[in-house]
C-alpha atoms as a PDB file:
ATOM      1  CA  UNK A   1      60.430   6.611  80.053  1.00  0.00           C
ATOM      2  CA  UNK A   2      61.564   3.260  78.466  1.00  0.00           C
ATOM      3  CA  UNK A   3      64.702   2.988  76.427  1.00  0.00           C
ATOM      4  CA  UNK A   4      64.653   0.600  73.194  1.00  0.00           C
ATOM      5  CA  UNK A   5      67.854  -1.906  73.102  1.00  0.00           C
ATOM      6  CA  UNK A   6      69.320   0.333  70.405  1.00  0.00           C
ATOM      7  CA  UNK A   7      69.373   3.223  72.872  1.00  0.00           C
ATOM      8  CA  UNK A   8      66.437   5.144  71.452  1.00  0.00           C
ATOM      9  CA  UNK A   9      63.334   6.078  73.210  1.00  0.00           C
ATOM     10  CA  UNK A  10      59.760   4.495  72.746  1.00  0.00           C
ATOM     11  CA  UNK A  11      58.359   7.842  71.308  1.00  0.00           C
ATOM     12  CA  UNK A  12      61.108   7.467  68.788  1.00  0.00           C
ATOM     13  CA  UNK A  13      60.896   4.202  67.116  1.00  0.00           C
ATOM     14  CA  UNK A  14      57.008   5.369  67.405  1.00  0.00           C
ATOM     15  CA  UNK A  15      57.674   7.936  65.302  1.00  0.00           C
ATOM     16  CA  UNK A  16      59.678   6.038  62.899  1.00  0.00           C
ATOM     17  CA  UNK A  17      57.503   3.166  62.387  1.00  0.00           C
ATOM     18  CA  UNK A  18      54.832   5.878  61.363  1.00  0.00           C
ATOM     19  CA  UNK A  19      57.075   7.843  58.977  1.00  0.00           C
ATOM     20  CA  UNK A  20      57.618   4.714  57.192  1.00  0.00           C
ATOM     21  CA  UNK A  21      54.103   3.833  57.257  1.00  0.00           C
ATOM     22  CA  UNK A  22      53.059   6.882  55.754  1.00  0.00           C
ATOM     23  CA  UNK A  23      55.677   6.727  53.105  1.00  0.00           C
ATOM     24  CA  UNK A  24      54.596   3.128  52.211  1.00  0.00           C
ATOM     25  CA  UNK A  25      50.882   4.929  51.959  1.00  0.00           C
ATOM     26  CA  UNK A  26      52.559   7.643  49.253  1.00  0.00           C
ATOM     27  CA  UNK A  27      54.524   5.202  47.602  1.00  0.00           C
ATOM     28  CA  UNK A  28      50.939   2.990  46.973  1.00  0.00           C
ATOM     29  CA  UNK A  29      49.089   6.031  45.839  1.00  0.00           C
ATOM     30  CA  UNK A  30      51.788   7.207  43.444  1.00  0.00           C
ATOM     31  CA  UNK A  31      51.339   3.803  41.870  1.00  0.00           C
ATOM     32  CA  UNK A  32      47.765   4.032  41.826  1.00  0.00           C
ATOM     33  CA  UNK A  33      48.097   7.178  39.842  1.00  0.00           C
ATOM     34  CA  UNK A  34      50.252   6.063  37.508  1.00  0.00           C
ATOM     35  CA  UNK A  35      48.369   3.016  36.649  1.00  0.00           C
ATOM     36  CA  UNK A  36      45.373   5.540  35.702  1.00  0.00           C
ATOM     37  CA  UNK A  37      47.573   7.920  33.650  1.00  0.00           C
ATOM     38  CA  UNK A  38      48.924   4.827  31.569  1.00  0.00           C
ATOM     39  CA  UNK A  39      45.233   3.625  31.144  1.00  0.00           C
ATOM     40  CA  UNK A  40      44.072   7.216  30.029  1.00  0.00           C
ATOM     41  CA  UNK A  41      46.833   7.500  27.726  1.00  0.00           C
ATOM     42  CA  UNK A  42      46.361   4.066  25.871  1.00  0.00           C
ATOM     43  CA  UNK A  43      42.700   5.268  25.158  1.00  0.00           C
ATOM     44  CA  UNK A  44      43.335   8.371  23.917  1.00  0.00           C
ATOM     45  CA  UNK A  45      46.239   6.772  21.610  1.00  0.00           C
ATOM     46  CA  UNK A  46      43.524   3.963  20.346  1.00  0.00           C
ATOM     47  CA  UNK A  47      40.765   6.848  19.535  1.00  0.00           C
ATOM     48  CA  UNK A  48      43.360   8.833  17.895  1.00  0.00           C
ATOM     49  CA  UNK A  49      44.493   5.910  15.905  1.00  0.00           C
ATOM     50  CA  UNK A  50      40.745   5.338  14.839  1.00  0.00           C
ATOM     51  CA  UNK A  51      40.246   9.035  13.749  1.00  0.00           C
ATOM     52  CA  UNK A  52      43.146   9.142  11.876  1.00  0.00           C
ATOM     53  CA  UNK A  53      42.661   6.082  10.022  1.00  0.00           C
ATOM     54  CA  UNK A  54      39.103   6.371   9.814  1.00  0.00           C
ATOM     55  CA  UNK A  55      38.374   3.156  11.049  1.00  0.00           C
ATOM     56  CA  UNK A  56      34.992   3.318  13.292  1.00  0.00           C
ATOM     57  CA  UNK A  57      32.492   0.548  13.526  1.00  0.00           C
ATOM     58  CA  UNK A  58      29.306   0.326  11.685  1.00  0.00           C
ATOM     59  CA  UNK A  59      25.980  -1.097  12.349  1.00  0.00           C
ATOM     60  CA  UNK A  60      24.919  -3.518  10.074  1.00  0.00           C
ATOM     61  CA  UNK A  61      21.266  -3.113   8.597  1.00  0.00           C
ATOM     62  CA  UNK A  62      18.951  -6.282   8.418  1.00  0.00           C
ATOM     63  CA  UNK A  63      18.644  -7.315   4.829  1.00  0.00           C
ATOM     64  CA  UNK A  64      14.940  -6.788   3.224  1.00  0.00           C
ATOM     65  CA  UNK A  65      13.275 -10.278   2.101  1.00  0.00           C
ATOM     66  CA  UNK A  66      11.297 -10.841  -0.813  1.00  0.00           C
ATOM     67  CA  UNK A  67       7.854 -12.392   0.628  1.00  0.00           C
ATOM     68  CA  UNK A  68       5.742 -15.228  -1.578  1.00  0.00           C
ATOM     69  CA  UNK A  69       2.419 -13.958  -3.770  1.00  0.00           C
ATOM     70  CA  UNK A  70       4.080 -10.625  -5.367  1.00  0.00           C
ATOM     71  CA  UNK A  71       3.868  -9.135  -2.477  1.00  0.00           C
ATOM     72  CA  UNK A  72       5.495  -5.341  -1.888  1.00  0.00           C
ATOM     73  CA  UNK A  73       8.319  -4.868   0.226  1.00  0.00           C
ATOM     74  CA  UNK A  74       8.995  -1.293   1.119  1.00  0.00           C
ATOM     75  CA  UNK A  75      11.967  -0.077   3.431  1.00  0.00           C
ATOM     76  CA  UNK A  76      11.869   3.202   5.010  1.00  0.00           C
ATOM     77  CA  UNK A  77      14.682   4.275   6.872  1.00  0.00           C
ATOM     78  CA  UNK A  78      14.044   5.646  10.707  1.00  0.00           C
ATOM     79  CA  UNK A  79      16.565   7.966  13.357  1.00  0.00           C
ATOM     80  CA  UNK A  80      15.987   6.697  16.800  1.00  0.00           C
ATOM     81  CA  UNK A  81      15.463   9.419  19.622  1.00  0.00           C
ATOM     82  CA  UNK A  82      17.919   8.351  21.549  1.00  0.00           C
ATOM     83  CA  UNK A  83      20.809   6.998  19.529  1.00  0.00           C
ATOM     84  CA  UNK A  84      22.284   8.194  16.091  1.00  0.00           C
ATOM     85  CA  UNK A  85      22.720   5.199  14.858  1.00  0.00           C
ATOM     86  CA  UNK A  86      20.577   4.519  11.824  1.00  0.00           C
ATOM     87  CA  UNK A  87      17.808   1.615  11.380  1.00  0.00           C
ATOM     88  CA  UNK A  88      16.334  -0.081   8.347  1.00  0.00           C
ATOM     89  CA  UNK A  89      12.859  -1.088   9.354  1.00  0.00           C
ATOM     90  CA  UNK A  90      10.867  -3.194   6.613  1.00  0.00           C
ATOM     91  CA  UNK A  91       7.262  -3.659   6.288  1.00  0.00           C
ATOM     92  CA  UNK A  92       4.441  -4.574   4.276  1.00  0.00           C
ATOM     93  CA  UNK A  93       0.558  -3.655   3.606  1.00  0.00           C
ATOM     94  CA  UNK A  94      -0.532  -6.618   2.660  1.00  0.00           C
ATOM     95  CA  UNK A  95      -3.542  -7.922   4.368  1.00  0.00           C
ATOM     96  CA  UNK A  96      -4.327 -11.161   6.312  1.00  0.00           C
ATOM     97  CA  UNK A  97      -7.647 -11.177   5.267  1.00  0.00           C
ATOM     98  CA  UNK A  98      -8.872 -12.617   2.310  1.00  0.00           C
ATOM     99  CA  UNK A  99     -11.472 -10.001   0.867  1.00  0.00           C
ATOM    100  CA  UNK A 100     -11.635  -6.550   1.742  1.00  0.00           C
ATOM    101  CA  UNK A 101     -14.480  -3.979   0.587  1.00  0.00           C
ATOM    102  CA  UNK A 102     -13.759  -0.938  -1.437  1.00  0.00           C
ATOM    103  CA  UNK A 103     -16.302   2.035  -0.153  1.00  0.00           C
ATOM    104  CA  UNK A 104     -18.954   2.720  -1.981  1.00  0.00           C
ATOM    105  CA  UNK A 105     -17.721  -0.055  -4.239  1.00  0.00           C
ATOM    106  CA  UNK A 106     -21.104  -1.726  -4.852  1.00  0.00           C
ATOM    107  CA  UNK A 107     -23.465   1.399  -4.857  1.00  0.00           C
ATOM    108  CA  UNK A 108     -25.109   0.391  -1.889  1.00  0.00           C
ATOM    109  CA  UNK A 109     -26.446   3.732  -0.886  1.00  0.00           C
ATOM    110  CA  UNK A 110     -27.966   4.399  -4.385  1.00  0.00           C
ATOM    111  CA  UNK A 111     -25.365   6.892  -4.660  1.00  0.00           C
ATOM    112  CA  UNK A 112     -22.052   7.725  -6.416  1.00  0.00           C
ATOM    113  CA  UNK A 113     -20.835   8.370  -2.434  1.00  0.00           C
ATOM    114  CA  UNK A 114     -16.945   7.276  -2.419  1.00  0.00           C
ATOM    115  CA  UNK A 115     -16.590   8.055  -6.790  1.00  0.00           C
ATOM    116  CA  UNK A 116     -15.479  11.306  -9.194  1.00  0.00           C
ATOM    117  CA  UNK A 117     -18.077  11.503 -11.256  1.00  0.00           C
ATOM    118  CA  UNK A 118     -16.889  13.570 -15.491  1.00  0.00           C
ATOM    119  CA  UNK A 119     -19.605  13.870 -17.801  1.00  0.00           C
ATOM    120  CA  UNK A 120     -22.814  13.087 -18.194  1.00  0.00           C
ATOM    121  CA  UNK A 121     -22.545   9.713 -19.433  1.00  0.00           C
ATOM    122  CA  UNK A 122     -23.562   7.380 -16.070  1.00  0.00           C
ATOM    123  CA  UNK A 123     -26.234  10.040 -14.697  1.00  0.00           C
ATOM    124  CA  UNK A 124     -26.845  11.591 -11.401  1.00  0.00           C
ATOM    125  CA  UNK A 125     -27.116   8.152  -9.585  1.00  0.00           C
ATOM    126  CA  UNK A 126     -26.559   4.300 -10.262  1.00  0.00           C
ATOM    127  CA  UNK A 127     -29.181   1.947 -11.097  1.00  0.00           C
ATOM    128  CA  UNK A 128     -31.713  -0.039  -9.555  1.00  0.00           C
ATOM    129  CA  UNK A 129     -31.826  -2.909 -11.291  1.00  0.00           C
ATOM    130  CA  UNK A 130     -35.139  -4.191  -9.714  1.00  0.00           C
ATOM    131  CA  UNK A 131     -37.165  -1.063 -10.244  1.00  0.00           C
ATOM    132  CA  UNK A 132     -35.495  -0.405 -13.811  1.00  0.00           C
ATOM    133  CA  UNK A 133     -36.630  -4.126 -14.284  1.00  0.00           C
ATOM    134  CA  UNK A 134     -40.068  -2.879 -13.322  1.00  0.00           C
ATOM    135  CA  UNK A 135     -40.330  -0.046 -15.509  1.00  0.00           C
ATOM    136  CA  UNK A 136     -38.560  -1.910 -18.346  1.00  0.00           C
ATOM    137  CA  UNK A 137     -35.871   0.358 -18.334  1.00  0.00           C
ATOM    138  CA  UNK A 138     -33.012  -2.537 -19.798  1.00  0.00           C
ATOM    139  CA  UNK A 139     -32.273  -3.007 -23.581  1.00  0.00           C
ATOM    140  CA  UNK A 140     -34.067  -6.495 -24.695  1.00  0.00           C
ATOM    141  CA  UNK A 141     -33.556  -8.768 -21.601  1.00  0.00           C
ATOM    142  CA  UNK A 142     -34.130  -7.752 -17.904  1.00  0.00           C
ATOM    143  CA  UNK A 143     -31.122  -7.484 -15.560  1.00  0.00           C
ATOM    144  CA  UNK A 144     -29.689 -10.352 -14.324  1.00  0.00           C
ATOM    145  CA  UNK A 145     -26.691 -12.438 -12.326  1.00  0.00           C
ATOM    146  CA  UNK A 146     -25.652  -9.233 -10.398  1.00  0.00           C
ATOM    147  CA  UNK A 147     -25.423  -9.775  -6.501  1.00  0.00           C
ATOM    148  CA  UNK A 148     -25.720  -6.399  -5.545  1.00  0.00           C
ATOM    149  CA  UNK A 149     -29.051  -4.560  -6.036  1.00  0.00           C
ATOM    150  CA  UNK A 150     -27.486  -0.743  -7.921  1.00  0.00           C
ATOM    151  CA  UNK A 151     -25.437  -0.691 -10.704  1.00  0.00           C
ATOM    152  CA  UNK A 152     -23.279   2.192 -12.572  1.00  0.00           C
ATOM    153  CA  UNK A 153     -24.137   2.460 -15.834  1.00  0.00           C
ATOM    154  CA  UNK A 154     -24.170   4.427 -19.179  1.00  0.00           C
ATOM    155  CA  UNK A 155     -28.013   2.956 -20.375  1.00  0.00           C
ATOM    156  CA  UNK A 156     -30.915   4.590 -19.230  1.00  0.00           C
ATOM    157  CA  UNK A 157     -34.220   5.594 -20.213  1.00  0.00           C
ATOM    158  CA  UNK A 158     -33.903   2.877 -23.042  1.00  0.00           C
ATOM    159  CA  UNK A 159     -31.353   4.997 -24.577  1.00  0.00           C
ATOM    160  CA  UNK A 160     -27.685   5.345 -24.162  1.00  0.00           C
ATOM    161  CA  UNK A 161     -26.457   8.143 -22.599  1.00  0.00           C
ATOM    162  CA  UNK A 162     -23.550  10.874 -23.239  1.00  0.00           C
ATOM    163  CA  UNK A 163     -20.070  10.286 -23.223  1.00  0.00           C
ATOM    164  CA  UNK A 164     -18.306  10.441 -19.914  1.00  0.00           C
ATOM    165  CA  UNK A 165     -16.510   8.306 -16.661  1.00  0.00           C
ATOM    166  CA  UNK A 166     -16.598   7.732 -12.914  1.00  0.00           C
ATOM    167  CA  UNK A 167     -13.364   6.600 -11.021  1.00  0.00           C
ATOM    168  CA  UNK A 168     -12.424   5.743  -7.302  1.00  0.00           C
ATOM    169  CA  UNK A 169      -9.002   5.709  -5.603  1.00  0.00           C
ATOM    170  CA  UNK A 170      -8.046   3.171  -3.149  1.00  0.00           C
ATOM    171  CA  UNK A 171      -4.268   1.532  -2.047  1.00  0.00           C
ATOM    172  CA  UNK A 172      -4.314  -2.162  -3.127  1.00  0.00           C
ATOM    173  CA  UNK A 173      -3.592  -4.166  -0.009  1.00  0.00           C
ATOM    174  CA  UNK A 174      -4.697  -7.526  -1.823  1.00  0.00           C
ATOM    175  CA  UNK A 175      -3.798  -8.570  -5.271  1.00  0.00           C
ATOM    176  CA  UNK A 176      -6.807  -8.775  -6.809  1.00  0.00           C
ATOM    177  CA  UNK A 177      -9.577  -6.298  -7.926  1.00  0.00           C
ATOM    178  CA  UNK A 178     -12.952  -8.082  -8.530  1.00  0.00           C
ATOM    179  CA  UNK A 179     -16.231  -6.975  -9.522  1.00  0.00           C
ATOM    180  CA  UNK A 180     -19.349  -7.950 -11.898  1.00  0.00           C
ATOM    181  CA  UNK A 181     -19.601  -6.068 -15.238  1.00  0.00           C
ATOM    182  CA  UNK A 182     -21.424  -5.828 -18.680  1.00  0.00           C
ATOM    183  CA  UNK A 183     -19.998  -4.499 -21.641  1.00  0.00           C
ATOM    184  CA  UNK A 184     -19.829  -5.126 -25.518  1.00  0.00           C
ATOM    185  CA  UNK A 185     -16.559  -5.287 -27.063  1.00  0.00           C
ATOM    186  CA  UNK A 186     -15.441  -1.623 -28.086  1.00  0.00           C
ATOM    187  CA  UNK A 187     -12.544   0.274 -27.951  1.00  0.00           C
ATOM    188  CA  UNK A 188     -14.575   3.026 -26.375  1.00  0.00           C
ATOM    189  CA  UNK A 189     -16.016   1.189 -23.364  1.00  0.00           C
ATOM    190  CA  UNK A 190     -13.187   0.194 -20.932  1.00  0.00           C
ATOM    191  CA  UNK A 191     -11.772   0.221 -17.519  1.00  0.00           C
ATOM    192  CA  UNK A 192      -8.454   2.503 -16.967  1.00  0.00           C
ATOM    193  CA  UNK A 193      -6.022   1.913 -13.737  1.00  0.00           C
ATOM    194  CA  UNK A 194      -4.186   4.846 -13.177  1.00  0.00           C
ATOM    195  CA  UNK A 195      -0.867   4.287 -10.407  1.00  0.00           C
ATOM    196  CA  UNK A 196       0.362   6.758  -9.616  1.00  0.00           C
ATOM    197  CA  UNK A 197       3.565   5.547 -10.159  1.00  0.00           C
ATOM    198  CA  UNK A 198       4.429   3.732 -13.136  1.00  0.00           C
ATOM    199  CA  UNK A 199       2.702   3.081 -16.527  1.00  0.00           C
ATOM    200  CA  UNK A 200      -1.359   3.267 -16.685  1.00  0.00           C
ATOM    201  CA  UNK A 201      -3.319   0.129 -18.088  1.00  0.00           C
ATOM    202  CA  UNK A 202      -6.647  -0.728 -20.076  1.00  0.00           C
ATOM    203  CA  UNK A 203      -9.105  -3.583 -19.748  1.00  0.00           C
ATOM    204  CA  UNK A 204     -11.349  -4.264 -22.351  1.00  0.00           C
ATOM    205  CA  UNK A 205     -14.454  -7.074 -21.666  1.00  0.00           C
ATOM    206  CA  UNK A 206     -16.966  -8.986 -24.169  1.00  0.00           C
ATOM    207  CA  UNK A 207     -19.674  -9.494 -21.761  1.00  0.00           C
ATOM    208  CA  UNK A 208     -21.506 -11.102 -24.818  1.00  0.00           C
ATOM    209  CA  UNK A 209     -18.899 -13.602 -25.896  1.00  0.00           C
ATOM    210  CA  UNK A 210     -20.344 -16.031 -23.176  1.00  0.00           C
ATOM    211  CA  UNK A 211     -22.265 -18.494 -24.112  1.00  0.00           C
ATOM    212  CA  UNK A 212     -26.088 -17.527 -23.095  1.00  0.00           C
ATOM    213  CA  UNK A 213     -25.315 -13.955 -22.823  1.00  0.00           C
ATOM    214  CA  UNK A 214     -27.590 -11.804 -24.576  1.00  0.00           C
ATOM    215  CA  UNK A 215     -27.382  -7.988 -23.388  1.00  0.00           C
ATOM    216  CA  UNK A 216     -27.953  -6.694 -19.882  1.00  0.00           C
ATOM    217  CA  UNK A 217     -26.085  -9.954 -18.529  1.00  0.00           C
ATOM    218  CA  UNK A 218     -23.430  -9.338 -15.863  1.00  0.00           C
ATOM    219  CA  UNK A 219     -20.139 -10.974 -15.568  1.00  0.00           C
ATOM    220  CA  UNK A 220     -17.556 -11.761 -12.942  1.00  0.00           C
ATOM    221  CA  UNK A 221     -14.530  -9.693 -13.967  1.00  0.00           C
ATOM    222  CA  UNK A 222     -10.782  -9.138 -12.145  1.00  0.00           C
ATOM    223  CA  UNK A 223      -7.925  -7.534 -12.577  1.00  0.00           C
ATOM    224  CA  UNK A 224      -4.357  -8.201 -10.873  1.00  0.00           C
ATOM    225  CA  UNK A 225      -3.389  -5.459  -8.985  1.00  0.00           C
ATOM    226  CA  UNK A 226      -0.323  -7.474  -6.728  1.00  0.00           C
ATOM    227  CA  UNK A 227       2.155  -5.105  -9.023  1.00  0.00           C
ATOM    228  CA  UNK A 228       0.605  -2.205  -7.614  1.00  0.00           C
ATOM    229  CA  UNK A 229       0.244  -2.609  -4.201  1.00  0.00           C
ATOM    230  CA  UNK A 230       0.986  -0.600  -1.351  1.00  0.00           C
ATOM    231  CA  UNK A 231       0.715   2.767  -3.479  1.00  0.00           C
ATOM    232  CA  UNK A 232      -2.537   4.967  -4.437  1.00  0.00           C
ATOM    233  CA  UNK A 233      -4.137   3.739  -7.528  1.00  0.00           C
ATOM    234  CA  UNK A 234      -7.251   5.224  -9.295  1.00  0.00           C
ATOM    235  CA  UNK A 235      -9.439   3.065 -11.250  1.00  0.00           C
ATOM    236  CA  UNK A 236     -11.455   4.374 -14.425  1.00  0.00           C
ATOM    237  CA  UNK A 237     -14.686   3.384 -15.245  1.00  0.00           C
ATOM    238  CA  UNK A 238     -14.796   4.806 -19.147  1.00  0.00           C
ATOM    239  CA  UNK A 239     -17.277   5.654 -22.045  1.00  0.00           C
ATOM    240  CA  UNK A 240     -16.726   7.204 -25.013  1.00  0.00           C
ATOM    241  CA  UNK A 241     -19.617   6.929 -26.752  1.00  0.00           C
ATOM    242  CA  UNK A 242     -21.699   9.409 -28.670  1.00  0.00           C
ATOM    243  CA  UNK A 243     -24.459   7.445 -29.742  1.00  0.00           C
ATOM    244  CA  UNK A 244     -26.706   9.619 -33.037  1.00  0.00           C
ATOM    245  CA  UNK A 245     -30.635  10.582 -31.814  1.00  0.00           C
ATOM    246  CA  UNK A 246     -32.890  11.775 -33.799  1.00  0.00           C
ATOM    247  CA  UNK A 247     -35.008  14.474 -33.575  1.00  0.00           C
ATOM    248  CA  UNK A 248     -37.694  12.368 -32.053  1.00  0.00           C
ATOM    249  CA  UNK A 249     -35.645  11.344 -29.938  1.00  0.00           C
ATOM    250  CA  UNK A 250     -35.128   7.878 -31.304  1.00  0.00           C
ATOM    251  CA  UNK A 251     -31.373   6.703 -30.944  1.00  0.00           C
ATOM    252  CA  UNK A 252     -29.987   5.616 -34.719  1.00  0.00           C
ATOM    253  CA  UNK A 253     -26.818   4.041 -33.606  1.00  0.00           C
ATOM    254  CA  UNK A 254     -24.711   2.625 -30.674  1.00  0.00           C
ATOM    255  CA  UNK A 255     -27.901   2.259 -29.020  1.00  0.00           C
ATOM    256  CA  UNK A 256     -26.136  -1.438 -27.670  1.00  0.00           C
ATOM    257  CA  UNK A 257     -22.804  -0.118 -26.829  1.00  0.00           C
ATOM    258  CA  UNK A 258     -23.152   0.603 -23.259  1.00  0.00           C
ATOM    259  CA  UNK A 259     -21.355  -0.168 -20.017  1.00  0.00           C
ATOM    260  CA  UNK A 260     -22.396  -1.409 -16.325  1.00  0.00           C
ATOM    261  CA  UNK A 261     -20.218  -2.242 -13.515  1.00  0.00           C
ATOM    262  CA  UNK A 262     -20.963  -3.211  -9.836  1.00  0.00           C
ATOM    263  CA  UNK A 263     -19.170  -5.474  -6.614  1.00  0.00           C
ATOM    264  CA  UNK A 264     -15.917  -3.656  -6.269  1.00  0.00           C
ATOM    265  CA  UNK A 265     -14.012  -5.360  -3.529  1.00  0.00           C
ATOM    266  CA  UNK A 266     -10.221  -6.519  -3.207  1.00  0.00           C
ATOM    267  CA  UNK A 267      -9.768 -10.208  -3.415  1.00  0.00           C
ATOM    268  CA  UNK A 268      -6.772 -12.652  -2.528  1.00  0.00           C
ATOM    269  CA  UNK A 269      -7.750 -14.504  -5.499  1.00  0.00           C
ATOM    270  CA  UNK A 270      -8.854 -13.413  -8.807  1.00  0.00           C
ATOM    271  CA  UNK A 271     -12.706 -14.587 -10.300  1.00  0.00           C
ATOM    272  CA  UNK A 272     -13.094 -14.118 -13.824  1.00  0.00           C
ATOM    273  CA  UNK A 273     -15.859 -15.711 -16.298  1.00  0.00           C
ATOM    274  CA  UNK A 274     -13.477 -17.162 -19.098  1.00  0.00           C
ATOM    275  CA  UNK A 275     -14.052 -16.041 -22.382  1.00  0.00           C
ATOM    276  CA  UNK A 276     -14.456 -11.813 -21.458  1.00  0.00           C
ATOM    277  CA  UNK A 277     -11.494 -10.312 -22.035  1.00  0.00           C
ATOM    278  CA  UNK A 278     -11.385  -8.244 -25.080  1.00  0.00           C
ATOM    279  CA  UNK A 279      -8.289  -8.042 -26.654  1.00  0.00           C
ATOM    280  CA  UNK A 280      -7.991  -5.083 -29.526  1.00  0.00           C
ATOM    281  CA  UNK A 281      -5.097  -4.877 -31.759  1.00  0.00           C
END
């Protein structure tokens, strides 16, 4: 066995140099875990200070924009599935095309398919104008300048009818409302939207106040719906009229005031013959 200068053995100063190695190793982890305890401790202080003060972050919501054309903005507010965080989504129904149809808006089956049909006053069916031009079935002049082959209408049988309406519902995703119509002015003869939020409104036309335009003469006609859009609106096709027959069956008056509409389809622009809206005051 070897003895060190000192007068110790070799096992001995073995044995030292590993005690202080191993106190060196619990002297490092010590600080290791005190490190940790200080960082846990500051976090906990900084989230108690933010409950107690009330001061936690927000998430800021994107601002809604107003888009050109009176076009609806509507904001709806969403919860993600996987955070709690709340988020403002806006959209908008407007369409990128420039016409759209409304069903059944131009009577193309030769039936009231796609309308609510009150009364009596527009029959079981609209028009054909060709065969009605036929069989003379118009009040002095034949049917003309309509582009769409049925009509809805309170004349028939060379007589007006009863009282009564039609109407269709449809969400406005253009701004404009077009379609062809004849009418004399009267307070009873009009067209009714109904929102169904917000006031209701009433068109009155004077189909005959253009120049050439005898009777049984349609005209382009629109109304701007852009106020209305992106919510359910009905639309009101109306007579009023209770026009006096005789017994034999001859009508004595209001046997002119009648009403015929056709070509409902939405529109990016509006198309209106000047001169046909009837203002009454």
């Amino acid at each position: 066995m070897s003895t060190h200068p000192n007068g110790t053995t070799a096992s001995q100063a073995n044995a030292k140099i590993l005690k202080i190695v191993h106190s060196n190793q619990t002297m490092a982890n010590l600080a290791l875990y005190a490190g940790i305890l200080v960082i846990i401790a500051a976090a906990a202080f900084a989230f108690y200070l933010n409950v107690s003060t009330g001061k936690q972050s927000k998430a800021t919501a994107p601002q809604a924009t107003t888009l050109p054309n009176a076009t609806t903005i509507a904001t709806t507010t969403m919860l993600s599935s996987t955070t709690t965080i709340l988020q403002n989504q806006t959209f908008t129904c407007e369409s990128e095309n420039s016409t759209l149809p409304i069903g059944g808006g131009n009577f193309s089956t030769g039936t009231f398919y796609g309308w609510a049909v009150s009364g009596t006053g527009f029959g079981n069916a609209p028009l054909n104008l060709s065969a009605a031009n036929n069989d003379g079935h118009y009040y002095t002049d034949k049917w003309s300048n309509s582009n769409y082959p049925f009509a809805a209408t309170t004349f028939s049988n060379n007589k007006p009818m009863a009282p009564g309406s039609i109407s269709f519902s449809y969400i406005p995703t253009l701004p404009y409302l077009n379609f062809q119509i004849f009418s004399p002015a009267s307070k009873e003869l009009y067209i009714k939207v109904v929102p169904s939020r917000g006031h209701s409104s009433v068109y009155y036309y004077n189909t005959l106040n253009v120049t050439g335009n005898t009777t049984d003469e349609f005209e382009y006609a629109s109304i701007n719906m852009s106020a209305l859009m992106c919510q359910k609106v009905t639309v009101e096709i109306v007579s009023n009229i209770s026009p006096t027959v005789a017994s034999s069956g001859i009508v004595l008056s209001n046997q002119n005031l009648f009403i015929a509409v056709t070509g409902f389809y939405q529109s990016a622009s509006g198309y209106q013959t000047s001169g046909i809206q009837q203002n009454f005051s």
